[in-house]
N, C-alpha and C. Protein backbone atom coordinates (compact mmCIF):
# COMPACT_ATOMS: atom_id res chain seq x y z
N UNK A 1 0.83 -1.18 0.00
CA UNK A 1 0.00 0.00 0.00
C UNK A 1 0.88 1.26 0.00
N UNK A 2 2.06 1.45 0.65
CA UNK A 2 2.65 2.44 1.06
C UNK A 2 3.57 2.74 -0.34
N UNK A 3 3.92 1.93 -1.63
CA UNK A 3 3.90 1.84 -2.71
C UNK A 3 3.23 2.54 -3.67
N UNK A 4 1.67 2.13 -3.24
CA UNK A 4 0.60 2.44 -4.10
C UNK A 4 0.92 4.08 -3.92
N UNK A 5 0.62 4.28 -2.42
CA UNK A 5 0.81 5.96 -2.31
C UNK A 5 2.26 6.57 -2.93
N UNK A 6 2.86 5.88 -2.64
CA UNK A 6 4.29 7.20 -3.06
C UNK A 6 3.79 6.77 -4.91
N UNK A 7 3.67 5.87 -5.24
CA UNK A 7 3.21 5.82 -6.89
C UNK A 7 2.48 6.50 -7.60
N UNK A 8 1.46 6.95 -6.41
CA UNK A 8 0.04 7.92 -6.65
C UNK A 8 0.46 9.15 -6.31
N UNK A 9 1.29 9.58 -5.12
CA UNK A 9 1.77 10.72 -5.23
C UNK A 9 2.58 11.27 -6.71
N UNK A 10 3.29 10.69 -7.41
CA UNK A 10 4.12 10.79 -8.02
C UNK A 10 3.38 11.34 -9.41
N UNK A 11 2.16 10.18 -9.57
CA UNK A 11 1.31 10.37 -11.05
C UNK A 11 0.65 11.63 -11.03
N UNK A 12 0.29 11.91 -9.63
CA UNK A 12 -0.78 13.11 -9.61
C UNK A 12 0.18 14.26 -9.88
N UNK A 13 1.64 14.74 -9.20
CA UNK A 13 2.50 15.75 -9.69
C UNK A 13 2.65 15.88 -11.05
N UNK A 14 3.22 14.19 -11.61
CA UNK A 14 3.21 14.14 -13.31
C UNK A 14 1.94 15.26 -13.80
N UNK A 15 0.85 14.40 -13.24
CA UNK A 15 -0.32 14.53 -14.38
C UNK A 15 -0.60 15.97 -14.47
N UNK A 16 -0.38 16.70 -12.59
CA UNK A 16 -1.04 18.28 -12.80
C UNK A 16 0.23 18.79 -13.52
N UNK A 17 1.42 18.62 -13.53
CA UNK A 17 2.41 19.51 -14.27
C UNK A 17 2.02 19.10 -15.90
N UNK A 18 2.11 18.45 -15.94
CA UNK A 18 1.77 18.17 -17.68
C UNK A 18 0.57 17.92 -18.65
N UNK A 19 -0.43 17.56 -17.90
CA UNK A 19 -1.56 18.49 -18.44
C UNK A 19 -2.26 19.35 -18.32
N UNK A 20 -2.22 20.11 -17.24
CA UNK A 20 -2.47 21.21 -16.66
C UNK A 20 -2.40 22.34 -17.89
N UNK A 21 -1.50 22.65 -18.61
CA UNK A 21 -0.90 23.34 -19.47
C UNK A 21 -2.24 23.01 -20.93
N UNK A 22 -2.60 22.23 -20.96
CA UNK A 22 -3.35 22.30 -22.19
C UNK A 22 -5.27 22.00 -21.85
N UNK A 23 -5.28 22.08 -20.59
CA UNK A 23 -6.17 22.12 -20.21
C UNK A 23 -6.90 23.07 -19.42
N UNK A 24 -6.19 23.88 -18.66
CA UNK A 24 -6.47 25.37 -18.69
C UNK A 24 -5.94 26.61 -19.87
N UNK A 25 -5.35 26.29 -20.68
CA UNK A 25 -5.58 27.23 -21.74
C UNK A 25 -4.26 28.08 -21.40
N UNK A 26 -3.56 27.89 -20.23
CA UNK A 26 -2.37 28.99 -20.04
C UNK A 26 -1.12 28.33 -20.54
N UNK A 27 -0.57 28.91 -21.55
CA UNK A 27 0.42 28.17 -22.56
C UNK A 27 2.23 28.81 -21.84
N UNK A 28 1.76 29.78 -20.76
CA UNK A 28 2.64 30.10 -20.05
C UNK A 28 3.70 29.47 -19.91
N UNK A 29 5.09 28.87 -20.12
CA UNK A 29 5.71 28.02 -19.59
C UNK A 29 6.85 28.83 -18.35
N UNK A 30 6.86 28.02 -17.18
CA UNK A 30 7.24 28.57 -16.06
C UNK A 30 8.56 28.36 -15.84
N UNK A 31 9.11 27.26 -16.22
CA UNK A 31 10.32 26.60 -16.51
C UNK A 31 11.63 26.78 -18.09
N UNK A 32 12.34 27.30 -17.80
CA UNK A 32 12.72 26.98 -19.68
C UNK A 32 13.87 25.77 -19.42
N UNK A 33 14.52 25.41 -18.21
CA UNK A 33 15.69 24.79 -18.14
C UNK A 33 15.10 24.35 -17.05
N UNK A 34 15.89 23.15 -16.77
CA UNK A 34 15.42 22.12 -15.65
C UNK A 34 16.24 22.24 -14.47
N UNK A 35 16.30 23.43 -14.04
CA UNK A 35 17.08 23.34 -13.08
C UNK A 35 16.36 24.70 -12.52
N UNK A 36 15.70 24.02 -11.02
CA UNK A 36 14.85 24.63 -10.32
C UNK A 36 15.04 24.71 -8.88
N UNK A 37 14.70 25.85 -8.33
CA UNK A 37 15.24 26.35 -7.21
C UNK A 37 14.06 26.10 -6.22
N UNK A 38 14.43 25.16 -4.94
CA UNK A 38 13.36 24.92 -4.00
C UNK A 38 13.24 25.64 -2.94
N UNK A 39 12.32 25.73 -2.20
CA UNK A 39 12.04 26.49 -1.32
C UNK A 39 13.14 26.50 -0.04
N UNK A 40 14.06 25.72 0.00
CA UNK A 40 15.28 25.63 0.92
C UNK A 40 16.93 26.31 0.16
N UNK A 41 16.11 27.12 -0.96
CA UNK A 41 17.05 27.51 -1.80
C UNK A 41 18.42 26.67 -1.98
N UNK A 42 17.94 25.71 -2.55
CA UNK A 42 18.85 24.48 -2.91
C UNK A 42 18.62 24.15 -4.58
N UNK A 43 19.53 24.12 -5.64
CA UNK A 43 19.12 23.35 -6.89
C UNK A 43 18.95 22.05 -6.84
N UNK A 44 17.75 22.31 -7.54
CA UNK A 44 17.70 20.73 -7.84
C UNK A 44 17.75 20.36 -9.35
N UNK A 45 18.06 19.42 -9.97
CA UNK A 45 18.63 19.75 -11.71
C UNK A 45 17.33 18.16 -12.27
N UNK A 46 16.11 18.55 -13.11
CA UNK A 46 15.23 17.80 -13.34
C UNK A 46 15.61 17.03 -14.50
N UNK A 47 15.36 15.94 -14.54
CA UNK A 47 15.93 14.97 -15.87
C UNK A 47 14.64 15.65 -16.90
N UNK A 48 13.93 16.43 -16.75
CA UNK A 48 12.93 16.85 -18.27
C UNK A 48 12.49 18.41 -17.66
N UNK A 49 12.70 19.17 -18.56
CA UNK A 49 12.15 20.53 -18.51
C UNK A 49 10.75 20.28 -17.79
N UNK A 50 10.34 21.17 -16.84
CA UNK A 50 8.68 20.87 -15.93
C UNK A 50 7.99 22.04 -16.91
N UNK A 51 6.59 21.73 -17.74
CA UNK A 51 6.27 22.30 -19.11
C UNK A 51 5.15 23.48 -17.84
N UNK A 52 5.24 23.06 -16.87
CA UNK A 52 3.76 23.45 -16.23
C UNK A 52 4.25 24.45 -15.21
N UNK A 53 4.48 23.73 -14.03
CA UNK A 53 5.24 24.11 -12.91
C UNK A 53 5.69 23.79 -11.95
N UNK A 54 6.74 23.62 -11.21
CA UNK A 54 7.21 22.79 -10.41
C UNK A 54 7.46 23.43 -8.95
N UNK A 55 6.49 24.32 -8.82
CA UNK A 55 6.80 25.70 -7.76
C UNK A 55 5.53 25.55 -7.11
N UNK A 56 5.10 24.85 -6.06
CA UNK A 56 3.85 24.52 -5.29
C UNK A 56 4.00 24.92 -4.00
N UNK A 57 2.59 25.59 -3.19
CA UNK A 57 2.24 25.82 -1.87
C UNK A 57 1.19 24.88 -1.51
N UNK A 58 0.93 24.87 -0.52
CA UNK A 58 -0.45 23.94 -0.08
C UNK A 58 -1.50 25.00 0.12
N UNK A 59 -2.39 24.32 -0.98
CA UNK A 59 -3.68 25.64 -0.81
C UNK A 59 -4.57 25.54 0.14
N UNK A 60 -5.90 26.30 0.01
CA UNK A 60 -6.68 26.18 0.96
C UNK A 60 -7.60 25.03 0.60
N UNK A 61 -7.72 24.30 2.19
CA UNK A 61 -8.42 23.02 2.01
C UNK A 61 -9.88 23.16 2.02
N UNK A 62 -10.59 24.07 1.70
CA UNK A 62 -11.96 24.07 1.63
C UNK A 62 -12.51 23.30 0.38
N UNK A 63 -11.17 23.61 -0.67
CA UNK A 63 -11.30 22.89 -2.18
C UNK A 63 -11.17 21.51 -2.00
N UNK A 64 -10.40 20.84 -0.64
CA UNK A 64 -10.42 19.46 -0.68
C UNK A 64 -11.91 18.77 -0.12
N UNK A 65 -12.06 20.21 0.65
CA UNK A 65 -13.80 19.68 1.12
C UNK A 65 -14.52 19.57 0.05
N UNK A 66 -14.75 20.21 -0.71
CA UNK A 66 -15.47 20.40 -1.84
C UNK A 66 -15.29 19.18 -2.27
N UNK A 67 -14.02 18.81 -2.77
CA UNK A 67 -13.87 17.29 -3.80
C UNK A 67 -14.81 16.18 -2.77
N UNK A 68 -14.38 16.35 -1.39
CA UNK A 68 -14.95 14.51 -0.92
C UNK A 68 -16.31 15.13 -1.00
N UNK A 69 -17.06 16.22 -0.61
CA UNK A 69 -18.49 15.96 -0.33
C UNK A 69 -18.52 15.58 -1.72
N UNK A 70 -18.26 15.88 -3.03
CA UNK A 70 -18.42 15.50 -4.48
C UNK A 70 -18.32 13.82 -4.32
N UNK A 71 -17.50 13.28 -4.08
CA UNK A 71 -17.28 11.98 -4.29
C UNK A 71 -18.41 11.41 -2.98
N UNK A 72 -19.24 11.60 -1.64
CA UNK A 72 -19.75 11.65 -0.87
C UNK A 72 -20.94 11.80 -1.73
N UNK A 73 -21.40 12.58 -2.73
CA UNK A 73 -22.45 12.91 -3.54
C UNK A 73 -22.71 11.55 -4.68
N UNK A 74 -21.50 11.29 -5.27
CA UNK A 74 -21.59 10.55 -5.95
C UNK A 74 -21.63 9.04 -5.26
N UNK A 75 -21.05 8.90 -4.09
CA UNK A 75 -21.58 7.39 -3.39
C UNK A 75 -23.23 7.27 -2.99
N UNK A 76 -23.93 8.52 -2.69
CA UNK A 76 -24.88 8.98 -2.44
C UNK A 76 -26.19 8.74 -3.16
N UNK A 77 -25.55 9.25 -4.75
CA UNK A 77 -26.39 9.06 -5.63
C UNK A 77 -27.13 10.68 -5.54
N UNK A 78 -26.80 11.37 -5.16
CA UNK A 78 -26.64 13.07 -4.67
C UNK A 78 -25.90 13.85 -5.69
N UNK A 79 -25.27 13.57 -6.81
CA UNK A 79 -24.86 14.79 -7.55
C UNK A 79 -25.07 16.03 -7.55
N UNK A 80 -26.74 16.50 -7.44
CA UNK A 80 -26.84 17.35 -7.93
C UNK A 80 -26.84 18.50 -6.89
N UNK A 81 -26.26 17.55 -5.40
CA UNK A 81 -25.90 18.38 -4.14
C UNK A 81 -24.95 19.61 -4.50
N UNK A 82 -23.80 19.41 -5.47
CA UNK A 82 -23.03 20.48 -5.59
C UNK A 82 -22.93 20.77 -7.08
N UNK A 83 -23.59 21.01 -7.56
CA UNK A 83 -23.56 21.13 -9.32
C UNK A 83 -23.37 22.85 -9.59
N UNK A 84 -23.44 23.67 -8.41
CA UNK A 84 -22.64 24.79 -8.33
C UNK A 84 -21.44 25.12 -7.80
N UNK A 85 -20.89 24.02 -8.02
CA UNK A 85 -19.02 23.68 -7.77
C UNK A 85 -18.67 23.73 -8.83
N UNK A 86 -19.31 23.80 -9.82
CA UNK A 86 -18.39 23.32 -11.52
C UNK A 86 -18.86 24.72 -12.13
N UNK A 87 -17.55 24.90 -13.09
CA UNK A 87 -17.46 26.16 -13.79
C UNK A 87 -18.51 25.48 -15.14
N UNK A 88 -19.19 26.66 -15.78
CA UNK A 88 -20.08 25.68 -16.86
C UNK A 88 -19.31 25.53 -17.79
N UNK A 89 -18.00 25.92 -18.06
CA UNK A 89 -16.91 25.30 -19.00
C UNK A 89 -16.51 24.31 -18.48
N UNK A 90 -16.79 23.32 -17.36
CA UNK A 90 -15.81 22.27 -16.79
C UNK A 90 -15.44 21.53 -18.37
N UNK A 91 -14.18 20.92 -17.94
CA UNK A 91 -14.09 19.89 -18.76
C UNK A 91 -13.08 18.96 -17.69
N UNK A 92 -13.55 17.66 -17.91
CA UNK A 92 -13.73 16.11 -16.98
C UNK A 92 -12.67 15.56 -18.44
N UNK A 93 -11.56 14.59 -18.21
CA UNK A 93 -11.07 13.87 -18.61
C UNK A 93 -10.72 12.35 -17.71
N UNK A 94 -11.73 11.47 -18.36
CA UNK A 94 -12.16 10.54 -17.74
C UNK A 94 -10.85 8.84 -17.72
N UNK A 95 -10.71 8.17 -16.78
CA UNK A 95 -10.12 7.43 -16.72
C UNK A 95 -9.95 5.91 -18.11
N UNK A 96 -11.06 6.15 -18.57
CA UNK A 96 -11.46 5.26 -19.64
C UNK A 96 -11.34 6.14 -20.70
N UNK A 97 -10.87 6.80 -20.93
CA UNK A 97 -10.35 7.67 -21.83
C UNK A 97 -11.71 8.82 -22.27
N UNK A 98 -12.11 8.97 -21.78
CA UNK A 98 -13.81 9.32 -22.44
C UNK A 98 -13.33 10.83 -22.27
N UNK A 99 -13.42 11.98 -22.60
CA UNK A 99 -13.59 13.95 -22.75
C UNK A 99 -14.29 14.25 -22.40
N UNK A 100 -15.07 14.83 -21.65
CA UNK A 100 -16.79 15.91 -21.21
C UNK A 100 -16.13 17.38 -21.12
N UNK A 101 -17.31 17.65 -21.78
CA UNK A 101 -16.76 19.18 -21.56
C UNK A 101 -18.39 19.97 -21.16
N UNK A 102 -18.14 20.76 -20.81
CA UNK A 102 -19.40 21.68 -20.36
C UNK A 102 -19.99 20.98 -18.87
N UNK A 103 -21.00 22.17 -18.11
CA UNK A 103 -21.31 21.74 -16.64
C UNK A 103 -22.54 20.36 -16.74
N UNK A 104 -23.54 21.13 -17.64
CA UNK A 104 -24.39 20.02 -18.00
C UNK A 104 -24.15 18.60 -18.05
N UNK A 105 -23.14 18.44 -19.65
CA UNK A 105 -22.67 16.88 -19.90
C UNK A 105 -22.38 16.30 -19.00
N UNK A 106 -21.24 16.99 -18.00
CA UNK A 106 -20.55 16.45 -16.98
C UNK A 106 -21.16 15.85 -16.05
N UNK A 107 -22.17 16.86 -15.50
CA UNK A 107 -23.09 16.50 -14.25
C UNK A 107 -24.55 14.99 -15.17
N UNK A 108 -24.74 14.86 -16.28
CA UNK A 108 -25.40 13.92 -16.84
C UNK A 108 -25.07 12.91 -16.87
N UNK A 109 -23.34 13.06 -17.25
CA UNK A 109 -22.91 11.41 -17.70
C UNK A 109 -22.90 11.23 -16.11
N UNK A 110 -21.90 11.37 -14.83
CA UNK A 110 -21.94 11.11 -13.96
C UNK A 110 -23.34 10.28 -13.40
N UNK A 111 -24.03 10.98 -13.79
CA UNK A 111 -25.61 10.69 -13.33
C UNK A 111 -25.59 9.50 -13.84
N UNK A 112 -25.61 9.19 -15.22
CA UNK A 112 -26.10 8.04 -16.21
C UNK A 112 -25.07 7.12 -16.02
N UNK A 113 -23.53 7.41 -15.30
CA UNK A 113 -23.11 6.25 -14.61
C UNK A 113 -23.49 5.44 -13.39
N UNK A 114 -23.71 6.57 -12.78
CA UNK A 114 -23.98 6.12 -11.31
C UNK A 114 -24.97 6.00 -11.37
N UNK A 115 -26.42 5.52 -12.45
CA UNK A 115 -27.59 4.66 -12.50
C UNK A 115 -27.30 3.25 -12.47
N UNK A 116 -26.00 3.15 -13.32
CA UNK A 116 -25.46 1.66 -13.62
C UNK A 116 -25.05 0.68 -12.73
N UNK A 117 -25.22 1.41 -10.82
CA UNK A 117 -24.42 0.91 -10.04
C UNK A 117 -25.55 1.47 -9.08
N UNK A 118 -25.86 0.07 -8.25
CA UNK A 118 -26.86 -0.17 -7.10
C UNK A 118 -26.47 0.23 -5.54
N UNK A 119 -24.75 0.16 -5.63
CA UNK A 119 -24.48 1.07 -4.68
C UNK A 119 -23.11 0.94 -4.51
N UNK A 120 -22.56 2.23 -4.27
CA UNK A 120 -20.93 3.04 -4.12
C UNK A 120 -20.15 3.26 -2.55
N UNK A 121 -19.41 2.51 -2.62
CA UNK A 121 -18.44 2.99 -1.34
C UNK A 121 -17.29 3.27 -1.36
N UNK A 122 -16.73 4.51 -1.06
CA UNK A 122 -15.81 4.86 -1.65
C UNK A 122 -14.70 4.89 -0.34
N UNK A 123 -13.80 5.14 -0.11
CA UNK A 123 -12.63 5.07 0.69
C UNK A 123 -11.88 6.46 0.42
N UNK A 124 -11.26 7.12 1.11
CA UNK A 124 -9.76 8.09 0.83
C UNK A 124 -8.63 7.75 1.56
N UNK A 125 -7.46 7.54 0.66
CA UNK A 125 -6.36 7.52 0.79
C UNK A 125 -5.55 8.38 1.55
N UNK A 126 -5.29 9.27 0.47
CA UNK A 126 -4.77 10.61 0.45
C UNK A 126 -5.74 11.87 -0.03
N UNK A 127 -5.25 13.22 0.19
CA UNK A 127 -5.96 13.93 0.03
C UNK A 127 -5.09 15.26 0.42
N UNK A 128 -4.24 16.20 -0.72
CA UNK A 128 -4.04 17.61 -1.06
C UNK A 128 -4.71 18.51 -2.09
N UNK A 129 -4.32 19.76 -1.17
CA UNK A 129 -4.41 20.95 -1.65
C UNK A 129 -3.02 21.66 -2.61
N UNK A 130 -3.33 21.48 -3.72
CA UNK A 130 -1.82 22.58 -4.35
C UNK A 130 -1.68 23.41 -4.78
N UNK A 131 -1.27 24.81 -4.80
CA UNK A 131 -1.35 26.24 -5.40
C UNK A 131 -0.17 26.62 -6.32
N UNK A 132 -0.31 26.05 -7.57
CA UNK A 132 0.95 26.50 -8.30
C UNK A 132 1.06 27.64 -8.06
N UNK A 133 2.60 28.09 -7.31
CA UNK A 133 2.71 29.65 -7.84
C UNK A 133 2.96 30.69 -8.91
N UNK A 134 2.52 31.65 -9.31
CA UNK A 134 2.41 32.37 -10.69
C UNK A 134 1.14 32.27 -11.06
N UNK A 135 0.12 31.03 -10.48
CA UNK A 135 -0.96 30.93 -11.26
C UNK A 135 -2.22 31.20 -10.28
N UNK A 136 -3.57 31.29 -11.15
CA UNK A 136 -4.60 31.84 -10.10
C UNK A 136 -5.11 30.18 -10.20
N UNK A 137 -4.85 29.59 -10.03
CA UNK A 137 -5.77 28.32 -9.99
C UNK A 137 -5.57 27.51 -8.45
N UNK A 138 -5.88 26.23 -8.01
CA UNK A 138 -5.76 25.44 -7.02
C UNK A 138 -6.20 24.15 -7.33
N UNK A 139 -5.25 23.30 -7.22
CA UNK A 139 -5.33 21.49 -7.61
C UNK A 139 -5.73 20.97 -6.01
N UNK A 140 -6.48 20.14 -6.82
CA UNK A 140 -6.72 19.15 -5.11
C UNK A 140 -6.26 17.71 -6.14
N UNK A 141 -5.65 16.76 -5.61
CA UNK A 141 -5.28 15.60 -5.77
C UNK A 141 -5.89 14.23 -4.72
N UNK A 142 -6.63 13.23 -4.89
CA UNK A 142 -7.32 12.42 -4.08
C UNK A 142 -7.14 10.91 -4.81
N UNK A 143 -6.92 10.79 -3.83
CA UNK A 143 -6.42 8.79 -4.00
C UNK A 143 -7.60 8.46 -3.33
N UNK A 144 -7.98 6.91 -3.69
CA UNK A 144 -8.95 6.21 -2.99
C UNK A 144 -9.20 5.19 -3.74
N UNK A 145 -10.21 4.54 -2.94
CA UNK A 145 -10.57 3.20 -3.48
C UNK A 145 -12.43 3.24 -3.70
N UNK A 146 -13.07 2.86 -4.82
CA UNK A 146 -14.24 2.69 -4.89
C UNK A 146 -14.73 1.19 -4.85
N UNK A 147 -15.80 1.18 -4.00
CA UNK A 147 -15.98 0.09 -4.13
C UNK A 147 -17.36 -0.31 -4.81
N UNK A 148 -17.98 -1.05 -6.25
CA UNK A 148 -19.38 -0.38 -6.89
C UNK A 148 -19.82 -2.10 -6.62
N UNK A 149 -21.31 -1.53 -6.20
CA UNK A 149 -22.33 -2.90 -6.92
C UNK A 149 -22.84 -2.94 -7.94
N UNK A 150 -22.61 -3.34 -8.97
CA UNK A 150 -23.57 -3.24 -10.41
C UNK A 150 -24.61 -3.36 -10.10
N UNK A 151 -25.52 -3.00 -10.71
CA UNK A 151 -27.18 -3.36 -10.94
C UNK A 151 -27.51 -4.80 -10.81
N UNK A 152 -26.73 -5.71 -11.41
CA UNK A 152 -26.46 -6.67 -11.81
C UNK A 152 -25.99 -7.84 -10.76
N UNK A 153 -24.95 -7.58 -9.65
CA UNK A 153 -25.33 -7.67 -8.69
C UNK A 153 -23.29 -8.23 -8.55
N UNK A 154 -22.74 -7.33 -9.73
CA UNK A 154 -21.25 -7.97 -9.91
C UNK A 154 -20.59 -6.70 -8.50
N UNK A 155 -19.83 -7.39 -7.83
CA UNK A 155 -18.94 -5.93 -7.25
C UNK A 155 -17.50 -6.09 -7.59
N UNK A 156 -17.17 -4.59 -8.20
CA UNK A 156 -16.03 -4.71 -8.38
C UNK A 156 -15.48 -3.35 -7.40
N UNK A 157 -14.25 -3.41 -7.45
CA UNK A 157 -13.24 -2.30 -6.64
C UNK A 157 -11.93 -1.49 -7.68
N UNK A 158 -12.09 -0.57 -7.62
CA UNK A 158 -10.82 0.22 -8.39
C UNK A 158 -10.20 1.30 -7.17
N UNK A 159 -8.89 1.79 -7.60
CA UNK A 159 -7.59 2.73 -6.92
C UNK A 159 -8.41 3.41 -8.17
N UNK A 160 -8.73 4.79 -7.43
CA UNK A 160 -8.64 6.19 -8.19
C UNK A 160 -7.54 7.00 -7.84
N UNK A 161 -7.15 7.66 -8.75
CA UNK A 161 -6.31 9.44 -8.91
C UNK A 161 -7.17 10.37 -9.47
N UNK A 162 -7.52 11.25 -9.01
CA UNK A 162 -7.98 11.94 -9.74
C UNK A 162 -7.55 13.44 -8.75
N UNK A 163 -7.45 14.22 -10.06
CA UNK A 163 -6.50 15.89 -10.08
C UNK A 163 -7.80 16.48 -10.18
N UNK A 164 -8.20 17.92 -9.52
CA UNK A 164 -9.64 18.67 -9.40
C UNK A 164 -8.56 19.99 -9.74
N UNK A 165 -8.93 20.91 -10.86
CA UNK A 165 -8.39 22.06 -10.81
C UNK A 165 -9.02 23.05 -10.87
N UNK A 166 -9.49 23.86 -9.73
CA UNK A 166 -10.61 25.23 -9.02
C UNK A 166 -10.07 26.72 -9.77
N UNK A 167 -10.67 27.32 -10.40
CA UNK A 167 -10.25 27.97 -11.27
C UNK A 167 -10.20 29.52 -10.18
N UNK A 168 -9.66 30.69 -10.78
CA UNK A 168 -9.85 31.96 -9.99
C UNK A 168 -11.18 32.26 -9.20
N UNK A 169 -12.20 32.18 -9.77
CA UNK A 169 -13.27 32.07 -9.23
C UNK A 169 -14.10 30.99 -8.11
N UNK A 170 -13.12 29.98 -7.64
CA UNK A 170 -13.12 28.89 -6.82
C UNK A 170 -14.11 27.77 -7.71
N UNK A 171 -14.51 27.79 -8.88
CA UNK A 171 -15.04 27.12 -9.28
C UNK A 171 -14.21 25.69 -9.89
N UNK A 172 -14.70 24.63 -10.48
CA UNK A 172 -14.26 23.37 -10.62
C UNK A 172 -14.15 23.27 -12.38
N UNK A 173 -13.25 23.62 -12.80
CA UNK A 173 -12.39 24.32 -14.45
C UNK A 173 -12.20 22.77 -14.91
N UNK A 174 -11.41 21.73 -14.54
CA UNK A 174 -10.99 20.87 -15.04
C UNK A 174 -10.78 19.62 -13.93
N UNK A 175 -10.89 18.32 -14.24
CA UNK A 175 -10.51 17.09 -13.51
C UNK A 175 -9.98 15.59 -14.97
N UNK A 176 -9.07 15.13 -13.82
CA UNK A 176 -8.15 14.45 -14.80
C UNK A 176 -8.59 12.88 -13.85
N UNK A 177 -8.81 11.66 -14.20
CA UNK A 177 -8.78 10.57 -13.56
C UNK A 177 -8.13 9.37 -13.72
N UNK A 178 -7.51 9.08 -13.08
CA UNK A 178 -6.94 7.88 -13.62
C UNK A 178 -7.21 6.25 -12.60
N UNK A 179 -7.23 5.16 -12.86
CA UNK A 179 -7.38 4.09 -12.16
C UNK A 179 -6.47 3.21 -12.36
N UNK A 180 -6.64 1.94 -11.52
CA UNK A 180 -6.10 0.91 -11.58
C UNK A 180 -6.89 -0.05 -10.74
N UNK A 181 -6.98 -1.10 -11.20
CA UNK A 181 -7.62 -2.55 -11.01
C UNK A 181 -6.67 -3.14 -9.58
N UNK A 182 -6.69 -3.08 -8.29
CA UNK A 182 -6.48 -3.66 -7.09
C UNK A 182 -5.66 -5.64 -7.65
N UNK A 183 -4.40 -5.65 -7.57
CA UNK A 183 -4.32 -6.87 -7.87
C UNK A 183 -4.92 -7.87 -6.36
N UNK A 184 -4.90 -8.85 -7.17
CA UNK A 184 -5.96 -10.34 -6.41
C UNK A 184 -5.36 -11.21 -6.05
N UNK A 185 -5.50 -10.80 -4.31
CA UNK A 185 -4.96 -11.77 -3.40
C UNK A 185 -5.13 -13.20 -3.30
């Protein structure tokens, strides 16, 4: 487990530094050379230019509240508890590769998944707040485990990642997800 986390820590930095950049629209690059100065004013010299940013504070955790009551909504079967958390530009990039864009789609498909499933229990891992600096935005990053009953009456379990990025306006701009299948003891 303690694997899984430093693995999951690792994907979620990947994922907000490098798609972050084409998914909020700021083509800004913060980095030109890989050699970046940490907050203990120490170099550190990166084996790949960071396209995004590699300069993080811990933001405010009200945005991490926001994400679990969301995932709390969605075990719930409650979506539409916070459907004024999402910017109506959200755009959702889904673990199965699937795109949503807009507040509507987003908040629908969710819906029209979580019809497919008789009931959700979800778990948290981990759970940050991150404030690239230079930028007006705030990432929340959340590990966990879902656990679904199909309709059907199959249960399966997945490891989520998923990146939440709260735009200037504290609203919910973009989310990135990724999974993995629990290997079988």
């Amino acid at each position: 487990m303690k694997q899984l986390f430093i693995t999951a820590c690792v994907l979620c930095m990947l994922a907000a530094c490098n798609n972050a950049t084409t998914s909020s629209g700021n083509t800004d690059t913060t980095a030109s050379a890989s050699t970046m100065s940490s907050d203990q004013n120490q170099n550190v010299s990166y084996a790949y230019p960071v396209q995004y940013s590699s300069d993080f504070t811990i933001g405010d955790s009200k945005y991490a509240q926001t994400v679990l009551e969301l995932w709390k909504d969605f075990d719930n079967n409650t979506f539409d508890n916070h459907k004024d958390a999402f910017d109506d530009s959200v755009t959702m990039d889904l673990s199965g590769g699937m795109h949503v864009k807009g507040k509507d789609s987003c908040l629908a498909g969710a819906k029209q998944y979580r019809g497919t499933l008789k009931n959700v229990v979800s778990s948290v891992s981990a759970i940050t707040t991150l404030k690239p600096k230079g930028k007006d935005e705030t990432w929340v990053c959340v590990w966990g485990t879902e656990v679904d009953t199909h309709n059907n009456g199959k249960i399966d379990s997945v490891y989520y990642n998923e990146n939440w990025m709260f735009n200037k306006d504290g609203k919910i701009a973009y989310m990135e997800q990724f999974q993995a299948t629990p290997a079988k003891k």
